[in-house]
N, C-alpha and C. Protein backbone atom coordinates (compact mmCIF):
# COMPACT_ATOMS: atom_id res chain seq x y z
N UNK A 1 2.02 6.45 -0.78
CA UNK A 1 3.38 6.35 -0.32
C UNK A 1 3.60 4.99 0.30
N UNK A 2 4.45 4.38 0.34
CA UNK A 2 5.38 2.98 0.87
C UNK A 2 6.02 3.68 2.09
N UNK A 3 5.88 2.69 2.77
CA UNK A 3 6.57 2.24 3.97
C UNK A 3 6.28 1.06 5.18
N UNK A 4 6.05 1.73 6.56
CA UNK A 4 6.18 0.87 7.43
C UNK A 4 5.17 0.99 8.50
N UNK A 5 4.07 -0.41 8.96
CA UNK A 5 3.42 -0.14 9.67
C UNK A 5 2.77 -1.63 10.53
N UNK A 6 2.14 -1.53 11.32
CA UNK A 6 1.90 -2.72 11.84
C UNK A 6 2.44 -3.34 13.00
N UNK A 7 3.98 -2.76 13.59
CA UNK A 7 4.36 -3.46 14.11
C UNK A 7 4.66 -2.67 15.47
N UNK A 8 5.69 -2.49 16.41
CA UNK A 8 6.06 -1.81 17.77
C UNK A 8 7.23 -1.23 17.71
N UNK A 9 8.48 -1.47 16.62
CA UNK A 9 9.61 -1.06 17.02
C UNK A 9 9.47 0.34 16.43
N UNK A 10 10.19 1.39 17.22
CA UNK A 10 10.22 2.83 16.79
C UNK A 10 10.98 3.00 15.21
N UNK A 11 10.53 3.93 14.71
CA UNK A 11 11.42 4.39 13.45
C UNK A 11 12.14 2.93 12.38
N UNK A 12 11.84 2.11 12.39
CA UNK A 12 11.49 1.05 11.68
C UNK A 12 12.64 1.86 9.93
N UNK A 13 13.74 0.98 9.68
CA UNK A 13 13.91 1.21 8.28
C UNK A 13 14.06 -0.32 7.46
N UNK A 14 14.43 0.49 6.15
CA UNK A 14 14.17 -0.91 5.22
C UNK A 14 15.11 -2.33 5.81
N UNK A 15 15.98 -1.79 6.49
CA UNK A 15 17.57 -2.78 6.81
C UNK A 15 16.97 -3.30 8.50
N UNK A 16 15.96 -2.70 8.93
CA UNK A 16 15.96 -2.57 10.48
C UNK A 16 14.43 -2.73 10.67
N UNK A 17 13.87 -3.41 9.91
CA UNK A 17 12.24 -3.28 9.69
C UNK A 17 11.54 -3.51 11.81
N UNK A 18 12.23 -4.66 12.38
CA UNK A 18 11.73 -4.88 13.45
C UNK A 18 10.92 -6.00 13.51
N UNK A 19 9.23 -5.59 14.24
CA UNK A 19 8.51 -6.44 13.62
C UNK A 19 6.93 -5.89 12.82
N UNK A 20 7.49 -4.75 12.41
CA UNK A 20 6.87 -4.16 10.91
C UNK A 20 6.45 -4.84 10.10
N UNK A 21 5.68 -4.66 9.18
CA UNK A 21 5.36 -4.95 7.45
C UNK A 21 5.99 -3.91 6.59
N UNK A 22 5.96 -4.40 5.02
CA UNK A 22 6.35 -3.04 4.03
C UNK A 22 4.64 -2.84 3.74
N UNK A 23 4.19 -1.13 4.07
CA UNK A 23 2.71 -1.51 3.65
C UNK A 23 2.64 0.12 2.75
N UNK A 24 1.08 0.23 1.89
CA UNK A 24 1.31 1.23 1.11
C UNK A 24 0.30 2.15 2.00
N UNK A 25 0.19 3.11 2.36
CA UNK A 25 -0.18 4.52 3.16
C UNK A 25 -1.28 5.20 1.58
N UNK A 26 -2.79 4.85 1.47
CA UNK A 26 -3.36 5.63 0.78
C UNK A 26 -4.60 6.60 1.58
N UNK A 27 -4.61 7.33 0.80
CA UNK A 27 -5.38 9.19 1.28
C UNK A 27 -6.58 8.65 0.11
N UNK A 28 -7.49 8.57 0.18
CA UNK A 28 -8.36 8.80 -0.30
C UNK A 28 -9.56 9.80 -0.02
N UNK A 29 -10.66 10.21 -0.63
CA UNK A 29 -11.63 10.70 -0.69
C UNK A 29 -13.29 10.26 -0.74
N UNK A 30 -13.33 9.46 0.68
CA UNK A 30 -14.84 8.85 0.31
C UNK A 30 -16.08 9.12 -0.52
N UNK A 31 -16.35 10.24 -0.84
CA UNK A 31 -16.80 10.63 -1.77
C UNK A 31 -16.48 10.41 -3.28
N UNK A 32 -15.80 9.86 -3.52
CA UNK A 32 -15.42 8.95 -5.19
C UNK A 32 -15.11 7.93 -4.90
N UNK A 33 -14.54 7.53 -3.57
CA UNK A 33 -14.24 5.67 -3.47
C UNK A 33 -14.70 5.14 -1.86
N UNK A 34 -15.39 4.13 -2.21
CA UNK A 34 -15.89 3.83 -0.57
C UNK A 34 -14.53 3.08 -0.18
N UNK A 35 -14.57 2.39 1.36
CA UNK A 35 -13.64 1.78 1.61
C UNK A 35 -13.56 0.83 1.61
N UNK A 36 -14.60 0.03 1.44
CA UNK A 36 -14.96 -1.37 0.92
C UNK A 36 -14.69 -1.34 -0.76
N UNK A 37 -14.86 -0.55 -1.38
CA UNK A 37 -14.21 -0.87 -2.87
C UNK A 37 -12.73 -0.58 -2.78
N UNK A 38 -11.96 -0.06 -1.77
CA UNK A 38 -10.66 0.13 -1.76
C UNK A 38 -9.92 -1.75 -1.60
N UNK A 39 -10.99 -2.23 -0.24
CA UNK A 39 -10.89 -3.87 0.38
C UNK A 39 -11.03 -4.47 -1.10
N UNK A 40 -11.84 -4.34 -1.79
CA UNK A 40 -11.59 -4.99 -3.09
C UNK A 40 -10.57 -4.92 -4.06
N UNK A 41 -9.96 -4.19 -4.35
CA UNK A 41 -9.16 -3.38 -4.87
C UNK A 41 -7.72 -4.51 -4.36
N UNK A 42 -7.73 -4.21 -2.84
CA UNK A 42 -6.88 -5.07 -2.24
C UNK A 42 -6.85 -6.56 -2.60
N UNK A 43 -7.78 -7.08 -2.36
CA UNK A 43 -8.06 -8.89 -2.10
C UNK A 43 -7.89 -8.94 -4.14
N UNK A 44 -8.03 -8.48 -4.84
CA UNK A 44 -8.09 -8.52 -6.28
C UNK A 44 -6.58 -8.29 -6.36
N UNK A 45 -5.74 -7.92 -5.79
CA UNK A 45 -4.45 -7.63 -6.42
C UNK A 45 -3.27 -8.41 -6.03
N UNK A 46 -3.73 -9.21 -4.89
CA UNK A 46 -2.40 -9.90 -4.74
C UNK A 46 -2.93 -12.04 -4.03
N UNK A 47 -2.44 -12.39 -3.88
CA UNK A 47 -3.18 -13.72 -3.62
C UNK A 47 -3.21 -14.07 -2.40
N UNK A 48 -3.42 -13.53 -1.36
CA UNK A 48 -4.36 -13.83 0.27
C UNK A 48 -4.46 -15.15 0.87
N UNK A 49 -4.25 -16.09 0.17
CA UNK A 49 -4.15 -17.23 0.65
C UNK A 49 -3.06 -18.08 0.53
N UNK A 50 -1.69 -17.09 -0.05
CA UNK A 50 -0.32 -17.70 0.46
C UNK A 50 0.23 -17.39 1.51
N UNK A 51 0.62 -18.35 2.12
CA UNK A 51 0.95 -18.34 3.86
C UNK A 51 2.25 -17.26 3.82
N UNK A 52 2.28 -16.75 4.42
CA UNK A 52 3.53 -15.67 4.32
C UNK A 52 5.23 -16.12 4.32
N UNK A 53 5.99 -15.69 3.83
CA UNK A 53 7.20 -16.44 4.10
C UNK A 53 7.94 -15.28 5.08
N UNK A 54 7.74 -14.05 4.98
CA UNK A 54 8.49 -13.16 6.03
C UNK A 54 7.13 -12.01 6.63
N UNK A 55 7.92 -11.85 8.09
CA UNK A 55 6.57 -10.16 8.23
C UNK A 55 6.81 -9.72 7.35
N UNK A 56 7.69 -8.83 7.02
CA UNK A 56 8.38 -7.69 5.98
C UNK A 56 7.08 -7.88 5.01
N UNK A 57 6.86 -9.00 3.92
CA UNK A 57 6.14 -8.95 3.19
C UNK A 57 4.81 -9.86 3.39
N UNK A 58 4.15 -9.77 4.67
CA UNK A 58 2.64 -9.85 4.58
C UNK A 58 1.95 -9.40 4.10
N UNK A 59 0.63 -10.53 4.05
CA UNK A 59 -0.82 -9.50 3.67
C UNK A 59 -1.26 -9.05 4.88
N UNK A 60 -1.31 -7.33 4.55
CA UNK A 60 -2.29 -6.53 6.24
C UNK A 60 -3.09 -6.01 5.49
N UNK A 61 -3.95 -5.59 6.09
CA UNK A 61 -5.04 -4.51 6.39
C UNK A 61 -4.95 -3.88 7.64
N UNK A 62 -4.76 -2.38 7.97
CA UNK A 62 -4.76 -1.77 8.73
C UNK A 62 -6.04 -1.12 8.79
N UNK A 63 -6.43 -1.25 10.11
CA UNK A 63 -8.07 -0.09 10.16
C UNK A 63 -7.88 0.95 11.15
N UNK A 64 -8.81 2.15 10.78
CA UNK A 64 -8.88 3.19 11.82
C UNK A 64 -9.79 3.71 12.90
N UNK A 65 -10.52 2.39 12.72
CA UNK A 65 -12.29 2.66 13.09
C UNK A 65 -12.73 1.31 12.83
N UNK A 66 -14.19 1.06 14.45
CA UNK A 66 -14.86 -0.11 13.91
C UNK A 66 -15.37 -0.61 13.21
N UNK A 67 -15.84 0.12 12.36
CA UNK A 67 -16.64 0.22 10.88
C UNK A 67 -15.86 -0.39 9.89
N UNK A 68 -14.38 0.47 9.48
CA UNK A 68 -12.95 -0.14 8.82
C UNK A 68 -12.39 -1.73 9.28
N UNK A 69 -12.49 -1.95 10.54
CA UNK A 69 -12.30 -3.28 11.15
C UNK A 69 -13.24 -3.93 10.22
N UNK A 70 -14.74 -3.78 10.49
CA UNK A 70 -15.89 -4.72 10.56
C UNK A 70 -15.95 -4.92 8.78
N UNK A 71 -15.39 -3.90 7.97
CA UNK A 71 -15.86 -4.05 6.73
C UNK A 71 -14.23 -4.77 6.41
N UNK A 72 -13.28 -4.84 6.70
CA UNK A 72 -12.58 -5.56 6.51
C UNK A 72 -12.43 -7.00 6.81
N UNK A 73 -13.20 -7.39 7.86
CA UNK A 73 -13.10 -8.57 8.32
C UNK A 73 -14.48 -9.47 7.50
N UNK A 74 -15.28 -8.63 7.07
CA UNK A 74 -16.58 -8.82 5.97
C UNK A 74 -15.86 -9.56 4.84
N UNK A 75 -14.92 -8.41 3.95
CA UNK A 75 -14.59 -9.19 2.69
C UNK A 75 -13.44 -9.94 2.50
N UNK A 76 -12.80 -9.96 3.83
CA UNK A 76 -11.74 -11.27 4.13
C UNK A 76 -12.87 -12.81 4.46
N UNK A 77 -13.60 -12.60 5.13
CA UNK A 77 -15.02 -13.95 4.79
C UNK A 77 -15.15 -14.01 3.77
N UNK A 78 -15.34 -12.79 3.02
CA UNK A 78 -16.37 -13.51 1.43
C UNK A 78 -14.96 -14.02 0.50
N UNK A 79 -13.85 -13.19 0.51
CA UNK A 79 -12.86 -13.91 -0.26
C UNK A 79 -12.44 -15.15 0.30
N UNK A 80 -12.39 -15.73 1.74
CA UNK A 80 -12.25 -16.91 2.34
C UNK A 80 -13.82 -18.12 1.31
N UNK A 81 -14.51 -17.53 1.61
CA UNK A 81 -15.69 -18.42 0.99
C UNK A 81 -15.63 -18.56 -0.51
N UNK A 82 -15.37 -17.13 -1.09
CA UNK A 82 -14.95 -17.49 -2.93
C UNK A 82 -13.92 -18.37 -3.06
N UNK A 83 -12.64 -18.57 -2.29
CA UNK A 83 -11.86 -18.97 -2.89
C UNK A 83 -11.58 -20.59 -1.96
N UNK A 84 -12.45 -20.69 -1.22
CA UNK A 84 -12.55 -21.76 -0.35
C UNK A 84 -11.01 -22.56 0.16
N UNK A 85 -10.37 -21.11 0.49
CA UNK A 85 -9.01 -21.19 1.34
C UNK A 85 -9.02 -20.58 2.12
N UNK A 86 -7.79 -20.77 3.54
CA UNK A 86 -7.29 -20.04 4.35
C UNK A 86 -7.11 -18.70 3.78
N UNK A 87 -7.39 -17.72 4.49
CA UNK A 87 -6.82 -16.51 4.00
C UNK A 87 -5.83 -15.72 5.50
N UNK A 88 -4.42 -15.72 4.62
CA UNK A 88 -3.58 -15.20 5.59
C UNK A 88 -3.48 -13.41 5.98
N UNK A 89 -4.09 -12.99 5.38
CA UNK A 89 -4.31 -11.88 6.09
C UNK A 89 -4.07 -11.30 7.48
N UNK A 90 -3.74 -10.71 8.11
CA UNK A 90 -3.70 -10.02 9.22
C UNK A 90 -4.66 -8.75 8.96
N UNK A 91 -5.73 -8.70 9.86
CA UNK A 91 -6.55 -7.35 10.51
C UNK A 91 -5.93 -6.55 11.99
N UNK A 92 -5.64 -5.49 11.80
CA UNK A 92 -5.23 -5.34 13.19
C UNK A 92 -5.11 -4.19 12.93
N UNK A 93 -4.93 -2.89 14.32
CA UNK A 93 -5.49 -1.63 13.84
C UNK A 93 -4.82 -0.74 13.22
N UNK A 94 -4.87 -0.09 13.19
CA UNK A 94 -3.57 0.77 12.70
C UNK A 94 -2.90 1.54 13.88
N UNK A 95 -1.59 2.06 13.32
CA UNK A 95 -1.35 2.88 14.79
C UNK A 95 -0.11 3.78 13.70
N UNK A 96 1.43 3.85 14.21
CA UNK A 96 2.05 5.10 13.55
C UNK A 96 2.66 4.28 11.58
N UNK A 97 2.66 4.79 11.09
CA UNK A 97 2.90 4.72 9.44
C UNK A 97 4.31 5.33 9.79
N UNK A 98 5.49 4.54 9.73
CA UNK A 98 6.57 5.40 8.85
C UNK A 98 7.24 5.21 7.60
N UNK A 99 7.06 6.58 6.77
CA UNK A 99 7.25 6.67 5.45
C UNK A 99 8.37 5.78 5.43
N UNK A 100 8.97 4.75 4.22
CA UNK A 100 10.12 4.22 3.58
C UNK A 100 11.08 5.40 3.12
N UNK A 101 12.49 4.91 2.95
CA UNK A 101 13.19 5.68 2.65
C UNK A 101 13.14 6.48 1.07
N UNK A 102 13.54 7.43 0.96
CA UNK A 102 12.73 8.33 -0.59
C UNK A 102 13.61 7.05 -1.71
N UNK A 103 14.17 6.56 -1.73
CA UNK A 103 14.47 5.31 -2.59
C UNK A 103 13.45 4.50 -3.16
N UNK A 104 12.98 4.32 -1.90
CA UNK A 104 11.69 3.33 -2.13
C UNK A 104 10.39 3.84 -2.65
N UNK A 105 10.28 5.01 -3.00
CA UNK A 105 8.80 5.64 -3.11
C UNK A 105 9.25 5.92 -4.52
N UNK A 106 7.74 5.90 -5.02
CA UNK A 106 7.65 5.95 -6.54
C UNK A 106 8.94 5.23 -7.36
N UNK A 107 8.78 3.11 -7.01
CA UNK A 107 9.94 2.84 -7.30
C UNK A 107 10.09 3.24 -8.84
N UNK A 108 9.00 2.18 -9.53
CA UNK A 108 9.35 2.53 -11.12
C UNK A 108 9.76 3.56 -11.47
N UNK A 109 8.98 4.66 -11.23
CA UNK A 109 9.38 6.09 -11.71
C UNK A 109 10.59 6.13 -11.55
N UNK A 110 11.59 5.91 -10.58
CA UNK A 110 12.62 6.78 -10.08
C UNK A 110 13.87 5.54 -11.38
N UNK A 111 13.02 4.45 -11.53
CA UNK A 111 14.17 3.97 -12.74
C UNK A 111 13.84 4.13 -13.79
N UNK A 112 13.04 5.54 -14.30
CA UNK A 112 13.01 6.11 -15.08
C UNK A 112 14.20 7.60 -15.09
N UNK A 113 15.89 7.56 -15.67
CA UNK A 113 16.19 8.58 -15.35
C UNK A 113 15.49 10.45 -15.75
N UNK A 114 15.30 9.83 -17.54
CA UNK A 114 14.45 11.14 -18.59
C UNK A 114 13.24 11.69 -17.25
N UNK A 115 12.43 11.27 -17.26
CA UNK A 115 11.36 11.05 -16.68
C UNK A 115 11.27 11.78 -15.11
N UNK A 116 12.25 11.64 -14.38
CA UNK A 116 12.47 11.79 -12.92
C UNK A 116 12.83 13.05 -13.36
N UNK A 117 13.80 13.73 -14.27
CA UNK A 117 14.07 15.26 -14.65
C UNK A 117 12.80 15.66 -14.95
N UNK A 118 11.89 15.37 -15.93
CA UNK A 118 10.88 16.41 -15.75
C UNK A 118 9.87 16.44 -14.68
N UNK A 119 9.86 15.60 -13.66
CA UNK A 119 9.04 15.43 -12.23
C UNK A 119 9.59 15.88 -11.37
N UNK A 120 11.25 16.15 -11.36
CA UNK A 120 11.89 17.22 -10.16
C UNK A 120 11.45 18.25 -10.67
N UNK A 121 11.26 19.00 -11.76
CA UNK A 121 10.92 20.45 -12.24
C UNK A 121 9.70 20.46 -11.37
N UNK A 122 8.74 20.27 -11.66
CA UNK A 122 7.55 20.10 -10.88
C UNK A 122 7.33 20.03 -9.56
N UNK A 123 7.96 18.94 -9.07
CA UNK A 123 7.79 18.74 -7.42
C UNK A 123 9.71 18.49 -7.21
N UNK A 124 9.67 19.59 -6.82
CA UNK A 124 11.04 19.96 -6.25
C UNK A 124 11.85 19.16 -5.13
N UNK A 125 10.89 19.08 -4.30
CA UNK A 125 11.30 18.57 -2.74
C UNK A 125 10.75 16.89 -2.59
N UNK A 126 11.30 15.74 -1.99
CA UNK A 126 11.10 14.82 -2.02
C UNK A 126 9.82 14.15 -1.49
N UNK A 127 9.08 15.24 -0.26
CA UNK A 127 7.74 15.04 0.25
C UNK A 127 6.72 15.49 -0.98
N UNK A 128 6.80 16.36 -1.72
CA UNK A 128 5.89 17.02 -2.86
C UNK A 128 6.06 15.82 -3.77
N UNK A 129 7.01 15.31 -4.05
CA UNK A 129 7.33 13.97 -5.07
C UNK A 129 5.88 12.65 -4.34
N UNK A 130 6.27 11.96 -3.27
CA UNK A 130 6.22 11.34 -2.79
C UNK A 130 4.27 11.54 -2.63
N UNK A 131 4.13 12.63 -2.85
CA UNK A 131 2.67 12.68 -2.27
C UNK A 131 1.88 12.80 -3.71
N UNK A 132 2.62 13.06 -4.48
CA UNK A 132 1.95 13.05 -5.91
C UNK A 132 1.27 12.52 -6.24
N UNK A 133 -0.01 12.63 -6.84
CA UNK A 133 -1.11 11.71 -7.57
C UNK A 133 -0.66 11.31 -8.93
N UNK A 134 -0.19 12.85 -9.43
CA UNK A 134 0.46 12.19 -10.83
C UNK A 134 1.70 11.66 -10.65
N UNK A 135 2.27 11.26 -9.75
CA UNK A 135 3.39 10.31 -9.73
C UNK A 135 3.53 8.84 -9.53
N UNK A 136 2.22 9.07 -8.72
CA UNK A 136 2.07 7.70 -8.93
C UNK A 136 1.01 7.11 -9.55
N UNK A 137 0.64 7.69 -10.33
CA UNK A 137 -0.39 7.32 -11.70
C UNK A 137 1.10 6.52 -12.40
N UNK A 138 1.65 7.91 -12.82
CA UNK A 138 3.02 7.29 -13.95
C UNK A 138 3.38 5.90 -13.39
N UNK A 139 4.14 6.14 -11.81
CA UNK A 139 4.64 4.68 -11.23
C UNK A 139 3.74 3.91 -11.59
N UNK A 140 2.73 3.53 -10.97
CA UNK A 140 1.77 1.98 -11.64
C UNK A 140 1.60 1.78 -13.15
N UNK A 141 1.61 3.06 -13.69
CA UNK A 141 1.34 2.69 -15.43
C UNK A 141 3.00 1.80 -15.44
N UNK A 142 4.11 2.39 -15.15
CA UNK A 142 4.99 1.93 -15.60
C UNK A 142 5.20 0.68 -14.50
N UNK A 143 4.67 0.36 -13.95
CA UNK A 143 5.20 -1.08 -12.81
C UNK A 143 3.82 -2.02 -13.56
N UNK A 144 3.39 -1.74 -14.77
CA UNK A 144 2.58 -3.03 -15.53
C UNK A 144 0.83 -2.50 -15.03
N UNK A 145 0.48 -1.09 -14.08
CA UNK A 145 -0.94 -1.45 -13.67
C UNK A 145 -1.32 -0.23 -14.40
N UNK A 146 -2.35 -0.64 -15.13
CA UNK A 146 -3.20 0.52 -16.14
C UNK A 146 -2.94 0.51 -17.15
N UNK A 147 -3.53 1.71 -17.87
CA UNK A 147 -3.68 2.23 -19.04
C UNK A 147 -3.46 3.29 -19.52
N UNK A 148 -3.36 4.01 -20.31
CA UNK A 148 -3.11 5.13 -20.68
C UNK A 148 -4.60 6.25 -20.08
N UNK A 149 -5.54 5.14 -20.54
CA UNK A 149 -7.12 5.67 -20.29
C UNK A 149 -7.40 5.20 -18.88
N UNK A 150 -6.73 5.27 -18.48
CA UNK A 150 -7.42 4.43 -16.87
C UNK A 150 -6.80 5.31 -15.98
């Protein structure tokens, strides 16, 4: 899920961010993905060493634990040393996540109109949407990430 985190102002929206980030909220299962291959996952997908032009759209990492800190601040070094740049990143801990408005979640999908009819049949209510695995499989296939087989 998308939304809002990082920053102090209460209830934070897209028009009223504060001093928030837009950040993505994932649930995983350590047992199929460590959290250091998640940190990879991250530093591989977007470019870390452009200086930011707004909060709204920084690079964060949020942690929940010293361990999450320490392994984050690990492969922000080694991508600082691979790529022998500044890396603008922000580490800092986590604290409350508020969801983005249901607009914003599962964008691609939702500019799929065909598509969004047979996913309301399914997940009826906008939190059941929003929490979907297969929804947002579809969203990234269709926002350019994956494969059919992936």
């Amino acid at each position: 899920r998308v939304g809002y985190a990082g920053g102090t102002k209460d209830n934070p929206s897209y028009h009223d961010l504060g001093d928030h980030s837009e950040t993505v909220q994932i649930d995983y299962d350590p047992t199929r993905i460590s959290y250091e291959e998640l940190l990879d996952v991250f530093w591989k997908s977007h470019d870390p060493t452009q200086r930011p032009w707004s909060r709204q759209y920084m690079s964060l990492v949020l942690y929940h634990n010293d361990e999450q800190k320490r392994m984050a601040m690990e492969t922000r070094d080694r991508e600082e040393a691979r790529t022998g740049s500044k890396i603008y990143t922000e580490i800092v801990p986590a604290a409350k996540f508020y969801p983005a408005e249901a607009y914003h979640q599962k964008y691609w999908l939702q500019q799929k109109p065909d598509l969004m009819k047979e996913f309301s049949v399914i997940y009826p209510d906008s939190d059941a949407f929003t929490a979907s695995t297969a929804a947002a499989r579809v969203n990234g296939y269709l926002g350019g990430y994956g494969t059919f087989t992936s």
